[in-house]
Protein backbone atom coordinates (compact mmCIF):
# COMPACT_ATOMS: atom_id res chain seq x y z
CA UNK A 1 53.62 117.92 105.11
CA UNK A 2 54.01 113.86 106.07
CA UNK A 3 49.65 113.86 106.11
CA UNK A 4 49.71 114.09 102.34
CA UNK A 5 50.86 111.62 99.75
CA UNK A 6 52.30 114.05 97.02
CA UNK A 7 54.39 117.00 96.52
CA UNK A 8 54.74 119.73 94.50
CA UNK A 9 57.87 121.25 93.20
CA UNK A 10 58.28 124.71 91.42
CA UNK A 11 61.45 125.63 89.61
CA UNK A 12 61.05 130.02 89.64
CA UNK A 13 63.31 131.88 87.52
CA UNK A 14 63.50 135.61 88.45
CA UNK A 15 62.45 136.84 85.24
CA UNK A 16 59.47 137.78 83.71
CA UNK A 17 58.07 139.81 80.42
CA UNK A 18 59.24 143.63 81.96
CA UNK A 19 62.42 141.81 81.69
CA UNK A 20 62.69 141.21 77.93
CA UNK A 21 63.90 143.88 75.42
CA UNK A 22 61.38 145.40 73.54
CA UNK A 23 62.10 143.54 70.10
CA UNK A 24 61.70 140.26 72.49
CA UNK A 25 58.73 140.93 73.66
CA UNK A 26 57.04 137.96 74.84
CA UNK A 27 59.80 135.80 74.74
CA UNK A 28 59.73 134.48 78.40
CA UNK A 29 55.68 133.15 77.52
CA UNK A 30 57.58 131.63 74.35
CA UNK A 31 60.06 129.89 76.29
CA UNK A 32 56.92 128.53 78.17
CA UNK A 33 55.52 126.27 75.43
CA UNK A 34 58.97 125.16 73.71
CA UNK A 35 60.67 123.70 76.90
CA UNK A 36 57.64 121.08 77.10
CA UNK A 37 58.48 120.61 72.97
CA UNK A 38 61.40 118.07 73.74
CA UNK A 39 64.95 117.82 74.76
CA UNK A 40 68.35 115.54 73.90
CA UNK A 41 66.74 112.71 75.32
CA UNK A 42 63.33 112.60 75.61
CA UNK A 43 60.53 114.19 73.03
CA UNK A 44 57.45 116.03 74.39
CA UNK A 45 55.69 112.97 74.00
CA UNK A 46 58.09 111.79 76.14
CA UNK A 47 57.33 114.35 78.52
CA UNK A 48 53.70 114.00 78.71
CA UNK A 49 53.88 110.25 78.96
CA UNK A 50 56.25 110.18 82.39
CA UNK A 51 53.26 112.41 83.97
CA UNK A 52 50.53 111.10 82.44
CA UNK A 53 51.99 107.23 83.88
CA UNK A 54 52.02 108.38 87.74
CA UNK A 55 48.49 110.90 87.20
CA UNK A 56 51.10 113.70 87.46
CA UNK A 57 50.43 116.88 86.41
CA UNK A 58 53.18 119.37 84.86
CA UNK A 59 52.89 123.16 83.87
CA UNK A 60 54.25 126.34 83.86
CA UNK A 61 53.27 129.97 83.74
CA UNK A 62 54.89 133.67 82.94
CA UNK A 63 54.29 136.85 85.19
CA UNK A 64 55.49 140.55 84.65
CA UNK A 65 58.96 139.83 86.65
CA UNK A 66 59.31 135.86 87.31
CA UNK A 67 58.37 132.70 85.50
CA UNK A 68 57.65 129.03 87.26
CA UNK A 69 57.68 125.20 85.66
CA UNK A 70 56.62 123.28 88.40
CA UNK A 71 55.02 119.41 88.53
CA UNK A 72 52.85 117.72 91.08
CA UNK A 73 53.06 113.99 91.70
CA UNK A 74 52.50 111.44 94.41
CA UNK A 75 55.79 111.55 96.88
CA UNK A 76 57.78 108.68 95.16
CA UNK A 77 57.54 109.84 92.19
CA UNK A 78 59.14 113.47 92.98
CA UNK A 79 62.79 111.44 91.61
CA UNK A 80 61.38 110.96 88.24
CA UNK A 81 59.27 114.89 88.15
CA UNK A 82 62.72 116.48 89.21
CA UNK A 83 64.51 114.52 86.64
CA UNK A 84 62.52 115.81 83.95
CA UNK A 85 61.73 119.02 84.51
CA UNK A 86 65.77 119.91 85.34
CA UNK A 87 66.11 118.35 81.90
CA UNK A 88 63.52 120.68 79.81
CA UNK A 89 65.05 123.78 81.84
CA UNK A 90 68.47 122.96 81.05
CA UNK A 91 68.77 120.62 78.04
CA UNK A 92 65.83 121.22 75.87
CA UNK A 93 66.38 121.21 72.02
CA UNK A 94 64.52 124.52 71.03
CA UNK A 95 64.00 122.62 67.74
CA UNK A 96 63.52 124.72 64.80
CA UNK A 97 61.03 122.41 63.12
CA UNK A 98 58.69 122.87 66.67
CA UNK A 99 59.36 126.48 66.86
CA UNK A 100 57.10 127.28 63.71
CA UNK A 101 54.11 125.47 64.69
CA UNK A 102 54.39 126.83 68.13
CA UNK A 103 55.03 130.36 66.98
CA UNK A 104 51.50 130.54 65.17
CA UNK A 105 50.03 128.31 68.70
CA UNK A 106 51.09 131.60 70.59
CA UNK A 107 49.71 133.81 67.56
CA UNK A 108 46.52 132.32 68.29
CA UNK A 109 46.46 132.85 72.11
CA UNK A 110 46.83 136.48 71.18
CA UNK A 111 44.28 136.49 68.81
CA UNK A 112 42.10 134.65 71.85
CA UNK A 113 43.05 136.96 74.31
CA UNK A 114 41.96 140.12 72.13
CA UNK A 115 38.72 138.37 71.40
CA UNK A 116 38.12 138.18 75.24
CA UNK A 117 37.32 141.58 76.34
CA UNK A 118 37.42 140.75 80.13
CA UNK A 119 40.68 139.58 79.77
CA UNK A 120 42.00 142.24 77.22
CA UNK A 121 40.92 145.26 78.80
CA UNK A 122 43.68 144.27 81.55
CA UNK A 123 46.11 144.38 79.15
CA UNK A 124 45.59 148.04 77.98
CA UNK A 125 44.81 149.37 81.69
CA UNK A 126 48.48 148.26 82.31
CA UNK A 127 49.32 149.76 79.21
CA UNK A 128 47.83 152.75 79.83
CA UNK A 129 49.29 152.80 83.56
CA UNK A 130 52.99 152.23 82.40
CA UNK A 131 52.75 153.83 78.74
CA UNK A 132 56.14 153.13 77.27
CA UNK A 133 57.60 151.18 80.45
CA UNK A 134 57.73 147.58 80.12
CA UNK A 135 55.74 146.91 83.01
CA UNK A 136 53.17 147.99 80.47
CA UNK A 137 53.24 145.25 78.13
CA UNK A 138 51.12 141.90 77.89
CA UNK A 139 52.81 138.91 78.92
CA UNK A 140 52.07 136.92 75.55
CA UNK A 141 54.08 140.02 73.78
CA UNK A 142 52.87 141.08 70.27
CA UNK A 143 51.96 139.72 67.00
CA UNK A 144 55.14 141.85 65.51
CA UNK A 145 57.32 141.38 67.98
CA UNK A 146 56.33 137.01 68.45
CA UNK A 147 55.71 137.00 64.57
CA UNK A 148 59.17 138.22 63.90
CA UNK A 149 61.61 136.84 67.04
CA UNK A 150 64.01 133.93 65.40
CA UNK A 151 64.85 130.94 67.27
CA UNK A 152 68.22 131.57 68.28
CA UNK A 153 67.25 134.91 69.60
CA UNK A 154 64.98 132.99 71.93
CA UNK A 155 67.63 129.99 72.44
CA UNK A 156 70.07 132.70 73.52
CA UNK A 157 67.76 133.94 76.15
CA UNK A 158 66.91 131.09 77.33
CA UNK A 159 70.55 130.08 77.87
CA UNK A 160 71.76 133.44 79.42
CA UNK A 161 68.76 134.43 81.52
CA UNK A 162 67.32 130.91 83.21
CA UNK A 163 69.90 129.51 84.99
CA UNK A 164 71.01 128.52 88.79
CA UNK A 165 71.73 133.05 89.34
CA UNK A 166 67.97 133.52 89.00
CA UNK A 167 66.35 130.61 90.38
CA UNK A 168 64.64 129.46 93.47
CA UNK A 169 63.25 125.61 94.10
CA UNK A 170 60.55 125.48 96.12
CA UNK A 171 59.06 122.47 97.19
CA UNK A 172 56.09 121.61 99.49
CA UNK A 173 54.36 118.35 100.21
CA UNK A 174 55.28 114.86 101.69
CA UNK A 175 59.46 115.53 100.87
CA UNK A 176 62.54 115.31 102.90
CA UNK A 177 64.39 118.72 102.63
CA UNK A 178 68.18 117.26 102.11
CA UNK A 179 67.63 114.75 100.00
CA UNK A 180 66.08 117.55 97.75
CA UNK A 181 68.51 119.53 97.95
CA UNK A 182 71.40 117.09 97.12
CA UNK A 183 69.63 115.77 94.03
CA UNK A 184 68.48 119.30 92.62
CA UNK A 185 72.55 120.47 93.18
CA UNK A 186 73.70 117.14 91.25
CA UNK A 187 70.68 117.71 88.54
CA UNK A 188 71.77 120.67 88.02
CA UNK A 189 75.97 120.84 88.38
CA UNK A 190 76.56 121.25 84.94
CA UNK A 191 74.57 124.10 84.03
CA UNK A 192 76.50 127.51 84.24
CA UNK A 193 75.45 130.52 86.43
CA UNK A 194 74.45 132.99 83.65
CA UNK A 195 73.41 136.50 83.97
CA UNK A 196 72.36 137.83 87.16
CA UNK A 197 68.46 139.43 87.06
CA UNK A 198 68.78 143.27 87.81
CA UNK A 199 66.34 146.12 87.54
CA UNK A 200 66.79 149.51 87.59
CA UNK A 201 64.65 150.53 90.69
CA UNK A 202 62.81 153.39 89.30
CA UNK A 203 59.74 153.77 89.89
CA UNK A 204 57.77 154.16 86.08
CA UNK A 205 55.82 157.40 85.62
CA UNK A 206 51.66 156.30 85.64
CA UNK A 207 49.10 157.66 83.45
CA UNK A 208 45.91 159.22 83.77
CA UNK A 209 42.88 160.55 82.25
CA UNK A 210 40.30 157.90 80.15
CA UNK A 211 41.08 155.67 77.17
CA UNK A 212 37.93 153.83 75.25
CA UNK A 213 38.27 151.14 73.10
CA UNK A 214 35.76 150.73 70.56
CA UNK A 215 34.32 146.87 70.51
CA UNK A 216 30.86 145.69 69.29
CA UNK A 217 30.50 144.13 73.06
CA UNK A 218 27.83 142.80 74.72
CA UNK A 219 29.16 144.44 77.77
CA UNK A 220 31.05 147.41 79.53
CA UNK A 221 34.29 146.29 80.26
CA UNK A 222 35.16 148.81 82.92
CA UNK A 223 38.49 149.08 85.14
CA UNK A 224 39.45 151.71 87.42
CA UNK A 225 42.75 152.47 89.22
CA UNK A 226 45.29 154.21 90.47
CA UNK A 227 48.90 154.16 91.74
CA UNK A 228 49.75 151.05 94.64
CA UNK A 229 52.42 149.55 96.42
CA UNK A 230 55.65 147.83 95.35
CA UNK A 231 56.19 144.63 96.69
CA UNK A 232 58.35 145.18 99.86
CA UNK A 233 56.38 148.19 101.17
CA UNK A 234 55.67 148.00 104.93
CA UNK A 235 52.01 149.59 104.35
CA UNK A 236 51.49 145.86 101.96
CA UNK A 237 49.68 143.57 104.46
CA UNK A 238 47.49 147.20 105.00
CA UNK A 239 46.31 147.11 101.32
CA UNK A 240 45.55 143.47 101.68
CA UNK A 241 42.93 144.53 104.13
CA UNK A 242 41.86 147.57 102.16
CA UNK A 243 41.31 145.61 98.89
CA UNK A 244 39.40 143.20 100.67
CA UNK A 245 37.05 145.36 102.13
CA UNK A 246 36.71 147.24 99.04
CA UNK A 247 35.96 144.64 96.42
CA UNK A 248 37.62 140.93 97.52
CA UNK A 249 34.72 139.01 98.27
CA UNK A 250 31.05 138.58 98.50
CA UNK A 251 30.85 141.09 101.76
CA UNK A 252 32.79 143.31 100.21
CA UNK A 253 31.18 147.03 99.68
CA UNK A 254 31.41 147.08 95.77
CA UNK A 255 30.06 143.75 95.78
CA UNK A 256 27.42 144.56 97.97
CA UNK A 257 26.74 147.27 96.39
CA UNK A 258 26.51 146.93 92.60
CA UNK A 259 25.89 143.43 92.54
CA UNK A 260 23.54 142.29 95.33
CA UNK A 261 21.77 145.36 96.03
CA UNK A 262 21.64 147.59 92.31
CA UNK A 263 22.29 143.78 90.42
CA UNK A 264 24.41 146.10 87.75
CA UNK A 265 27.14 143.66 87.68
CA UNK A 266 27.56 139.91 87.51
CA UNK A 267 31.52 140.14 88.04
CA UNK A 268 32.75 143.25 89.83
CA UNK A 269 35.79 143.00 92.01
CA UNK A 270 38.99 144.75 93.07
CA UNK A 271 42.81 143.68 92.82
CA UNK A 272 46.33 145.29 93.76
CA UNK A 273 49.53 144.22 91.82
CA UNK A 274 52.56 144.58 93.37
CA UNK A 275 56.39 144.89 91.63
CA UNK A 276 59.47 145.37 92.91
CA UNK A 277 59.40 149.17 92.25
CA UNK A 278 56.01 150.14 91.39
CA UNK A 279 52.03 148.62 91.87
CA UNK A 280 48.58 149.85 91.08
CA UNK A 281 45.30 149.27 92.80
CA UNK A 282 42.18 148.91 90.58
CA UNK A 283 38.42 147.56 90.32
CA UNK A 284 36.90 146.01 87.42
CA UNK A 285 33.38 145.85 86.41
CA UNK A 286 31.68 144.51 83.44
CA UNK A 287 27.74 145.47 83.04
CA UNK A 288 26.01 146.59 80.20
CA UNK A 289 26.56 149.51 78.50
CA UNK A 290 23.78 151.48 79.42
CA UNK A 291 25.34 151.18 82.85
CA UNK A 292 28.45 152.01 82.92
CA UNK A 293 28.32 154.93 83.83
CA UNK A 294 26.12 154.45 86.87
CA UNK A 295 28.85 151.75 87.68
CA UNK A 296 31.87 153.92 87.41
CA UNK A 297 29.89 156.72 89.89
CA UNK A 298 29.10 153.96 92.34
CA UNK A 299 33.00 153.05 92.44
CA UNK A 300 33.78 157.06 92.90
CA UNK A 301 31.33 157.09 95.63
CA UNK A 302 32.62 154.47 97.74
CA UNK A 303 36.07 155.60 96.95
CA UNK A 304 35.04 159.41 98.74
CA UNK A 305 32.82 157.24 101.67
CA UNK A 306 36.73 155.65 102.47
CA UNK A 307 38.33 158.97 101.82
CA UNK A 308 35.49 160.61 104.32
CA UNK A 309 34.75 158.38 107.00
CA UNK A 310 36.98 155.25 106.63
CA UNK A 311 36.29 151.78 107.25
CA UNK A 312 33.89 150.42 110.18
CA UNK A 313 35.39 148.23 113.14
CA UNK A 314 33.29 145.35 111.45
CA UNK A 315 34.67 145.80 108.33
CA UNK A 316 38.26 145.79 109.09
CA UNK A 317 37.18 142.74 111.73
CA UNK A 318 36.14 140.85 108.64
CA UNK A 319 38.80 141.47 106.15
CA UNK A 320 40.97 140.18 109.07
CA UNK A 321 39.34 137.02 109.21
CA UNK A 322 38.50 136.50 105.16
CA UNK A 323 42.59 136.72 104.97
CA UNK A 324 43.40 134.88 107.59
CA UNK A 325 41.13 131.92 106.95
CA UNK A 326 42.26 131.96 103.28
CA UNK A 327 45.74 131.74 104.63
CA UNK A 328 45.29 129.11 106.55
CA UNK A 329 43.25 126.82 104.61
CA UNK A 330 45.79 127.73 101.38
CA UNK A 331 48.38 126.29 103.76
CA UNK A 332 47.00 122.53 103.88
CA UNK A 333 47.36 122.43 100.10
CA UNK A 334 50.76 121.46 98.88
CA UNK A 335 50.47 123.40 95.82
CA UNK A 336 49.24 126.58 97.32
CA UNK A 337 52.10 126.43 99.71
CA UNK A 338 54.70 125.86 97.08
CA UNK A 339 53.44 128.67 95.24
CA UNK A 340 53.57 131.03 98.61
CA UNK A 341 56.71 129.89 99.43
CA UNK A 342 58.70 130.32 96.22
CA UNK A 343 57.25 133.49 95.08
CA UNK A 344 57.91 135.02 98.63
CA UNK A 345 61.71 133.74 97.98
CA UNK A 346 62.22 134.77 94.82
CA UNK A 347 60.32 138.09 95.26
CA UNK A 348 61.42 139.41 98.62
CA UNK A 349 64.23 137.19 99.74
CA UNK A 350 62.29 136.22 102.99
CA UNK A 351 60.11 133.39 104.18
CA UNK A 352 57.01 134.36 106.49
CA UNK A 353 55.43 131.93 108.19
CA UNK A 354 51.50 131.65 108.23
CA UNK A 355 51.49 132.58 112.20
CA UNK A 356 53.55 135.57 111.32
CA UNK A 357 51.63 136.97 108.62
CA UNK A 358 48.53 136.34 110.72
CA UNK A 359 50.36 138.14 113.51
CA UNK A 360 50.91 141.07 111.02
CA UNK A 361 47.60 141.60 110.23
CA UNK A 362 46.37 141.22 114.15
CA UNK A 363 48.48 144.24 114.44
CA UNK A 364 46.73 146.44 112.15
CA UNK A 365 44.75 148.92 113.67
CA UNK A 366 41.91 151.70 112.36
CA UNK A 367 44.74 154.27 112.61
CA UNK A 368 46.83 152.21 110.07
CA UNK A 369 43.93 151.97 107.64
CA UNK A 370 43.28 155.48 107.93
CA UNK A 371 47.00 155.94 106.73
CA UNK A 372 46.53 153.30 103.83
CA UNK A 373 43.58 155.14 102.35
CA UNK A 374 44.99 158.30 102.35
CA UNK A 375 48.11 157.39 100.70
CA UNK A 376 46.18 155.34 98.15
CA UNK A 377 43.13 156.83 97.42
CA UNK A 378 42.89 160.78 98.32
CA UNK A 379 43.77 163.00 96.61
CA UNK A 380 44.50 160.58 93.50
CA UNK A 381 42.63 160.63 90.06
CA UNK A 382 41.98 157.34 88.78
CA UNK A 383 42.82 155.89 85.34
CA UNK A 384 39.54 154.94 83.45
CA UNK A 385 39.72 152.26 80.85
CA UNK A 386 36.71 150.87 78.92
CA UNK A 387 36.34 148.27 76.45
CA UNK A 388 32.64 148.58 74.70
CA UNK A 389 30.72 150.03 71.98
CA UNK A 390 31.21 153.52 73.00
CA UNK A 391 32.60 156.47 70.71
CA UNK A 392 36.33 157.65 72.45
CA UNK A 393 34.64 160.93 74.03
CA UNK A 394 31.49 158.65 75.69
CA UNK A 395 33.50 158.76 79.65
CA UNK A 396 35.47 162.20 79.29
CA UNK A 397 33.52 163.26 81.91
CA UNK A 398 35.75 161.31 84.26
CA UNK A 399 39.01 162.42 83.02
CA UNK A 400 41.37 164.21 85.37
């Protein structure tokens, strides 16, 4: 991209939290705040300070099956980013006297998280979804399992599992694609492969029926789904469109519907997830108790319109264009790009260019949609969970 002045670099590691054994739970987020903590030569202040000089900016985060540090700095100072962040991935201390005080730093984030019901009631849809698969679990892990991990069980993770065998560079900006290349290869010539990412392939058995959880909330935190996709599905770009129309942006019918019209919700909105053997669908809502109800039958309604009738010419016209704007204009930021372009490495082992995804979803037609909505929504009971001041029997109504 030679019209921009920086680039951004992302170093994704093909492992992720359904990737840990259970007694590790969490230990890929972990891993995520000790690598900035220091290594043989240079101390997290250290760190901070090389970014903080240029007005660089350097980060990380942990998903279900990958994990990304990536940095973001004007083009010439890309040497000095890769030179650092190769060094936390593959010489970082791990020290014992940081791994304390960062322990109870992650405690806390847990203790946030559960204190954010919007955010939490994520968690325990998934866990309710995949109920004893690891696809279930939070990212962050547990209190037990984070409270009671030592640091060489972490340090011997790290070691076997993020290294060269499970890791994609992506880069996007103002950069020259050789000389990248040569300098990542001689950053990086001393670390060993390690152990190769595999996964089973099975698909986890999903659950059904209602789960409440009791909180003294101000609000109905409401999500409803159902079985999805995996990632590599041909029927994917299909969803994209049906997600949109249902509940991914302001014309969207759900939005429409119980926000603009009824005004029962300020957030409502729907999402797809996608792994490399399983996905879900849902919709989330948060509106006030009284409410919820009303909500969930307003989401079951325009769940049987889609099941009946199907979506309009100008609907699936529209999602078209919502996705293919947002692709577009996603592509003229270096970050966004690096992000689309290592994920879609690392994930599915291909790289699709914006005029061929657009292509894709010119192709679609109402027939296709048709197809879509009957594999994802008839005939399919959705998986109710609530976060609220309700008693567990309040939304039995909608179990299966």
């Amino acid at each position: 991209m030679t019209e921009v002045r920086s680039v951004t670099v992302g170093f994704w590691f093909d492992i992720g939290a359904r990737d840990e054994p259970d007694e590790l739970a969490g230990t890929s987020h972990f891993l995520e705040h000790l690598l900035f903590k220091g290594t043989d030569t240079r101390s997290a202040k250290d760190i901070a300070d090389a970014f903080d000089a240029v007005g660089g900016d350097v980060n990380a985060f942990t998903g279900k099956e990958y994990t990304c540090y990536y940095a973001r700095v004007l083009d010439e100072n890309l040497p000095m980013a890769l030179d650092v962040l190769t060094d936390m991935l593959t010489h970082s201390m791990i020290d014992p006297k940081e791994f304390e005080p960062e322990r109870n730093v992650i405690l806390e984030e847990i203790a946030m998280h559960e204190d954010a019901p919007d955010e939490l009631v994520h968690d325990l849809f998934y866990r309710a979804m995949w109920d004893g698969h690891a696809l279930g679990r939070p990212v962050l892990g547990y209190k037990d399992t984070i409270g009671a991990v030592k640091r060489d069980q972490v340090a011997d993770y790290w070691n076997e599992r993020y290294t060269p065998k499970n890791m994609v560079v992506a880069a996007a900006g103002n950069v020259e694609h050789d000389e990248l290349v040569n300098r990542v290869e001689a950053l990086l010539a001393d670390k060993t492969d390690g152990r190769k990412t595999l996964r089973s392939g099975s698909a986890p058995s999903l659950g059904q029926g209602v789960e409440v959880h009791k909180r003294p909330t101000e609000q109905a935190h409401i999500i409803l789904g159902t079985e999805g996709l995996p990632r590599n599905h041909d029927a994917r770009h299909e969803l994209a469109l049906l997600d949109t129309i249902i509940g991914g942006g302001m014309s969207s019918r759900l939005f429409q519907e119980i926000r603009e019209k009824r005004g029962l919700a300020y957030a409502v909105y729907s999402y797809r997830a996608m792994f490399a053997d399983s996905g879900l669908f849902a919709v989330y809502a948060g509106t006030t108790p009284n409410n919820a109800q009303t909500v969930i039958d307003i989401v079951h309604d325009e769940v049987d319109s889609l099941v009946t009738h199907g979506v309009t010419e100008a609907e699936l016209a529209r999602a078209k264009g919502h996705l293919k704007g947002s692709l577009v204009l996603s592509a003229e930021d270096p970050s966004s790009r690096m992000n689309r372009l290592g994920k879609q490495q690392l994930t599915t082992g291909e790289i699709i260019s914006i005029d061929e995804l657009i292509e894709r979803f010119d192709r679609i037609e109402m027939d296709d949609m048709t197809s879509i909505i009957d594999k994802i929504l008839s005939q399919k009971d959705f998986l109710v969970t609530v976060v609220g001041p309700f008693d567990k029997g309040a939304f039995d109504r909608y179990a299966a």
